[in-house]
Protein backbone atom coordinates (compact mmCIF):
# COMPACT_ATOMS: atom_id res chain seq x y z
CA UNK A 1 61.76 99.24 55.96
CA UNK A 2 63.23 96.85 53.56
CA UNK A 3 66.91 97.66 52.30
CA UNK A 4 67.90 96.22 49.67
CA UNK A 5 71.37 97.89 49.08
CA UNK A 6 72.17 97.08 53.04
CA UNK A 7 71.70 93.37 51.90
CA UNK A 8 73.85 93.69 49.41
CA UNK A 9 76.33 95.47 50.76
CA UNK A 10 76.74 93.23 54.06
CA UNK A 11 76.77 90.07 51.57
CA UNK A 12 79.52 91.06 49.67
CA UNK A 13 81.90 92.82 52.50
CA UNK A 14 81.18 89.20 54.39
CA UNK A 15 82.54 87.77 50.98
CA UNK A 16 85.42 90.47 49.80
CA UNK A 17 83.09 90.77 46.88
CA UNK A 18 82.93 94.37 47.33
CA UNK A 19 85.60 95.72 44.90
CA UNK A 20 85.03 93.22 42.37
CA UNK A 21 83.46 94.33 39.15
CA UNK A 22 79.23 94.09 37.83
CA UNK A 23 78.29 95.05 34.49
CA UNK A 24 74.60 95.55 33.90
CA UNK A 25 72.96 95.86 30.31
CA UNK A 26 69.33 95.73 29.30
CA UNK A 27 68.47 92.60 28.35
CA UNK A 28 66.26 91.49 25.44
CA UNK A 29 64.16 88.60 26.71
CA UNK A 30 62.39 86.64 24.05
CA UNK A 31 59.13 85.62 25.04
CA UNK A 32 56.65 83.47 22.71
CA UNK A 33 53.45 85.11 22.01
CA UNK A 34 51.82 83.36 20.00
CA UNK A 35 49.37 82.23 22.92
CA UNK A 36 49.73 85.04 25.32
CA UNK A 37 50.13 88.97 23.92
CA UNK A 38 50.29 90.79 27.12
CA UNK A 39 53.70 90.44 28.67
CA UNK A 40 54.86 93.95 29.67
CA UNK A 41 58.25 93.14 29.02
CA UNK A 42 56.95 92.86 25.41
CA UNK A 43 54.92 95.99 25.45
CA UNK A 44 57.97 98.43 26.35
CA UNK A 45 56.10 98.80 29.51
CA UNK A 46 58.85 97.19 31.39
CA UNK A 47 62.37 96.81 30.74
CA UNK A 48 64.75 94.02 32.26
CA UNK A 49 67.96 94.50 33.17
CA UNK A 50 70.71 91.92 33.27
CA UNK A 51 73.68 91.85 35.87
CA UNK A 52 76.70 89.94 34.85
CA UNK A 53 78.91 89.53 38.08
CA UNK A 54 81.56 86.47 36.98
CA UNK A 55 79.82 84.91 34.45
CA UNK A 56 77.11 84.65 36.60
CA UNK A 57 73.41 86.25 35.69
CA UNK A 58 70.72 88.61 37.43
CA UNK A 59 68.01 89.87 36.51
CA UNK A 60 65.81 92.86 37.60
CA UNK A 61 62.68 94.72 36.21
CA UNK A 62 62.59 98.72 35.48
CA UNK A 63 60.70 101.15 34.07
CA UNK A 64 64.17 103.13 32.90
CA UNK A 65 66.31 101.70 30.79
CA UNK A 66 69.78 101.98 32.36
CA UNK A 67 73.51 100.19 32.07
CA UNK A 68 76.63 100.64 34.33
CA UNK A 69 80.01 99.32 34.39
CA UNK A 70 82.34 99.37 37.18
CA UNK A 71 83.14 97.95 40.93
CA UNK A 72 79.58 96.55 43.32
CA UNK A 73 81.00 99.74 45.87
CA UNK A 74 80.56 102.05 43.17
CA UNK A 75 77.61 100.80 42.25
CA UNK A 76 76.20 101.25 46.11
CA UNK A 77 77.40 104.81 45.58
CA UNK A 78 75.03 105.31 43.18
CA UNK A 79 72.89 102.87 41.65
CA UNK A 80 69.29 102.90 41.56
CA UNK A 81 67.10 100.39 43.15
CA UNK A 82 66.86 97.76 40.24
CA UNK A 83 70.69 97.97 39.63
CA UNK A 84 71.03 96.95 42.87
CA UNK A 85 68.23 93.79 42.66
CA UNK A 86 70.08 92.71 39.36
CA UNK A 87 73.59 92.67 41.13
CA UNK A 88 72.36 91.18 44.23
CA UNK A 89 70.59 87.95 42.26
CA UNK A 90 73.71 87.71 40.48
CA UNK A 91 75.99 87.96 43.30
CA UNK A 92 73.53 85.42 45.13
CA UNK A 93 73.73 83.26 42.46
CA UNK A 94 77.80 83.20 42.56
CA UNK A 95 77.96 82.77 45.93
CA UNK A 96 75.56 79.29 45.30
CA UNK A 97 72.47 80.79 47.82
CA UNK A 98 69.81 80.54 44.73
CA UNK A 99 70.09 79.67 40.64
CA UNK A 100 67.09 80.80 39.03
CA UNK A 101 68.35 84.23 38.59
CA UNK A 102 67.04 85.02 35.21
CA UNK A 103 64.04 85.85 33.35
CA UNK A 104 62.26 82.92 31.53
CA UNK A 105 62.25 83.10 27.44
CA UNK A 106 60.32 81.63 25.15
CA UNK A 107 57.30 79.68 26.33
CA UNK A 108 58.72 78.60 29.68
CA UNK A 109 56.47 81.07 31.26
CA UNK A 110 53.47 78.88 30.38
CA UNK A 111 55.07 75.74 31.71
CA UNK A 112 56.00 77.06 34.89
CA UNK A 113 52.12 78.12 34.96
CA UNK A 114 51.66 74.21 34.67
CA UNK A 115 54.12 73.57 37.65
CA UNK A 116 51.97 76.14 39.74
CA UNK A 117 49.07 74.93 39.34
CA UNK A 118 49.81 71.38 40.08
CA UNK A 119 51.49 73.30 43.06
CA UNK A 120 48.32 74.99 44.07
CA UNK A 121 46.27 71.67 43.98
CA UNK A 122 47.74 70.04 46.61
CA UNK A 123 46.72 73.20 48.86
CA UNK A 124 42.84 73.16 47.66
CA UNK A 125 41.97 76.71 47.96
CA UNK A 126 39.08 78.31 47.79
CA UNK A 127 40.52 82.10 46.86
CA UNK A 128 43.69 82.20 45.20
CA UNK A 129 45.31 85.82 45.19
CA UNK A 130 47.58 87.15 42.66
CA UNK A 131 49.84 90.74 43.58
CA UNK A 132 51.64 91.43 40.41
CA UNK A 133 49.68 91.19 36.91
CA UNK A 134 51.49 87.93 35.40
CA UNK A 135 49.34 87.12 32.32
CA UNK A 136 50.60 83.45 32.00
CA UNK A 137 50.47 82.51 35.21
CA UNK A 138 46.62 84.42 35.84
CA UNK A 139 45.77 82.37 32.41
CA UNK A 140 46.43 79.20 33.74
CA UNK A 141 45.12 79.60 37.30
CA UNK A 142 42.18 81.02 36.22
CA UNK A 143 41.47 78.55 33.45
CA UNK A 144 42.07 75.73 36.44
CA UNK A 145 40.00 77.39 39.24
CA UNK A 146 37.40 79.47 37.56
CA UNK A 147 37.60 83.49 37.76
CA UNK A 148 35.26 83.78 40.67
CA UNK A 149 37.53 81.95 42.46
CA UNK A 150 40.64 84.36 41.55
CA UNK A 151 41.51 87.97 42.53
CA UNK A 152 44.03 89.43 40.72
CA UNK A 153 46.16 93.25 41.90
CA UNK A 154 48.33 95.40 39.54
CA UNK A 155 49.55 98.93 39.20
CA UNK A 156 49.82 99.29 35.71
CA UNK A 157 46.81 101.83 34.43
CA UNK A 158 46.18 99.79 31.42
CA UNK A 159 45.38 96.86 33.41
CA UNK A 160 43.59 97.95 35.99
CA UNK A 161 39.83 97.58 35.74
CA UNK A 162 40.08 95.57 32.48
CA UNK A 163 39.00 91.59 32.40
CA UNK A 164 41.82 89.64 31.74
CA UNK A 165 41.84 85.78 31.25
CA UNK A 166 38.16 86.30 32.89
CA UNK A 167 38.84 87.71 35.76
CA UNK A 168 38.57 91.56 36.43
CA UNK A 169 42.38 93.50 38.06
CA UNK A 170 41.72 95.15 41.06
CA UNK A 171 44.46 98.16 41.73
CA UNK A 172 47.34 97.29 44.45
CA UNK A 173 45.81 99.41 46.25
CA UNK A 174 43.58 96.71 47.23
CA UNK A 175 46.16 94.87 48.33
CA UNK A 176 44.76 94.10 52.21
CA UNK A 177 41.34 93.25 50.61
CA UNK A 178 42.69 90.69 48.48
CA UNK A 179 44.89 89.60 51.25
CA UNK A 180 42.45 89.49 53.86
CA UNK A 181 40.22 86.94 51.53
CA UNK A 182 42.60 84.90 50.18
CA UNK A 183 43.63 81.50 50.99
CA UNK A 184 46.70 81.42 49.03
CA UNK A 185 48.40 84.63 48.11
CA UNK A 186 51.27 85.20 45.01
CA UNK A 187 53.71 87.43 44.81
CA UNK A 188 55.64 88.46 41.70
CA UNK A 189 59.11 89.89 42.37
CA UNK A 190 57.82 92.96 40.64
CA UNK A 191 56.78 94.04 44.12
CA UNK A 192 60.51 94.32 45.10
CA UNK A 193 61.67 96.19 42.30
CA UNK A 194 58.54 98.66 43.20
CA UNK A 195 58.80 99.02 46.53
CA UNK A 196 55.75 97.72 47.35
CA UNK A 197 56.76 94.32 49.28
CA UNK A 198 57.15 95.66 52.31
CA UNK A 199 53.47 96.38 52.92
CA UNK A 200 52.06 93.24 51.71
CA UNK A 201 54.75 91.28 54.06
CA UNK A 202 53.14 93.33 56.80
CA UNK A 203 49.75 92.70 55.75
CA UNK A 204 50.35 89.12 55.02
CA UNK A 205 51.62 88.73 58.83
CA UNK A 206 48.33 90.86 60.11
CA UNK A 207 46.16 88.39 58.44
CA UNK A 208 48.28 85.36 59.32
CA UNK A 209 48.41 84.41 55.27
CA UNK A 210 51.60 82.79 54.29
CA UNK A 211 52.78 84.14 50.84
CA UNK A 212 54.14 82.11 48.12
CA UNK A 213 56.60 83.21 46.19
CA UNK A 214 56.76 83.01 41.72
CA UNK A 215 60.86 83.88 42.05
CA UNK A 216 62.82 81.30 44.31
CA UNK A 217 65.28 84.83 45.36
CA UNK A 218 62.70 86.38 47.43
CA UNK A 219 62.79 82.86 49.83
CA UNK A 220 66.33 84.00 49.88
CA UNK A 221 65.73 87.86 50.45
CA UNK A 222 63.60 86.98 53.35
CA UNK A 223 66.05 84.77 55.37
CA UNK A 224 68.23 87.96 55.03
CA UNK A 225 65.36 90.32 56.29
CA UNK A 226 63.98 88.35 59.03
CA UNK A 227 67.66 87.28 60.55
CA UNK A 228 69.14 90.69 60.25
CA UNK A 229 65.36 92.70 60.84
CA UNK A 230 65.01 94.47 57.59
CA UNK A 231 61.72 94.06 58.33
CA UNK A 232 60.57 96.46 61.10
C-alpha cells in the first residue's frame, strides 16, 4: 500500500525539513465558467487546500474543509491524508523536484485541455480512458475524438450515469474495464487524495497500460514509490 505520510516524512528527515513550519488554508480557486459549469471545486463538492511551506505552494483536494498551523512533525502526528498531499507538493516544490504545485485558475484549465490533446495525437488511440471526472479536459477530448471513442470513471453520485460532454460516466468501480480497453489511460490526482491510486497502478501493470498523468507530482510520487516499494 501506498504511504503517503512515509514519503513525506523520509523526504524531509533526508532534508532537516522536519521541524520547520507548514501552514495550510483553504484556498479559493477562481475558475472561469463561462464555458464550462461543472467544476466541483465550484460546486462546494470539493474543497482545495493550499500548503504554504517557505513561500512555496501546494495544493491538495478534500471533501472537509480543514487549516493547520504548526511544524511538518506535528503535522505527521496528526494530519489527515490531504494535509499531508498539500505539504508534500509544497515541500517538493522547495526542494526543486516538481513546480506545478498549484491548482489552475481562470481558464487555464481549457488550455491545458488544448496541450493534451495535441499530446494525445501524436499517440493515435483508438480508446482514450479518463479516471477522475475532469469536465474541461473530457470536453476537449471528447470534442477531438468523438464520445464513442472515450470512456470516462468518477465517484461522485451526481455524475455517475449522467452524459457529460457526450459521453456517458461509468462509476470507478469500473475501473479494470475501462483499463483493460483502453489504449491510453488518464489519471487525475484526485485518485491520490482518495485513495484509490493504488488499485488502478496495479491494474494498469496487470494489463500492461502505461498511465499518463494530468499533475506532473504524481511522475514524482512514483519515482518515490517504485525506488523505496510503496508499491507492494
Amino acid at each position: 500500500m501506498i504511504n503517503i505520510k512515509e514519503i513525506l516524512k523520509e523526504l524531509v528527515e533526508k532534508n532537516n525539513l522536519i521541524n520547520e513550519d507548514v501552514e495550510i488554508k483553504i484556498s479559493d480557486t477562481k475558475l472561469d465558467t463561462s464555458k464550462i459549469k461543472d467544476y466541483p471545486l465550484m460546486s462546494g463538492k470539493e474543497i482545495l487546500l493550499r500548503a504554504n511551506f517557505k513561500g512555496c505552494y501546494g495544493d491538495a483536494f478534500t471533501d472537509k474543509p480543514v487549516e493547520f498551523k504548526g511544524t511538518i512533525k506535528e503535522l505527521l502526528d496528526k494530519g489527515n491524508r490531504a494535509e499531508i498531499i498539500a505539504t508534500l507538493n509544497a515541500v517538493m516544490r522547495y526542494l526543486g523536484l516538481v513546480d506545478r504545485t498549484v491548482h489552475c485558475t481562470g481558464n487555464e484549465p481549457e488550455k491545458c485541455a488544448k496541450e493534451l490533446v495535441k499530446y494525445l495525437k501524436e499517440l493515435k488511440p483508438k480508446k482514450i480512458g479518463i479516471i477522475g471526472f475532469q469536465p474541461a479536459f473530457v470536453k476537449e477530448i471528447v470534442n477531438i475524438f468523438g464520445p464513442e471513442n472515450v470512456i470516462v470513471s468518477d465517484l461522485n453520485p451526481e455524475n455517475v450515469g449522467k452524459i457529460k460532454y457526450g459521453t456517458k460516466i461509468i462509476h470507478g468501480k469500473y475501473n479494470e474495464d475501462l483499463i483493460k480497453n483502453s489504449d491510453v489511460v488518464l489519471v487525475t490526482g484526485s485518485t491520490i487524495s482518495n485513495g484509490t491510486f493504488e488499485n488502478i497502478w496495479e491494474l494498469a501493470k496487470k494489463y500492461k497500460k502505461e498511465l499518463s498523468f494530468m499533475e506532473q507530482q504524481l511522475l514524482e510520487y512514483l519515482k518515490y514509490w517504485e525506488l523505496r516499494d510503496f508499491v507492494n
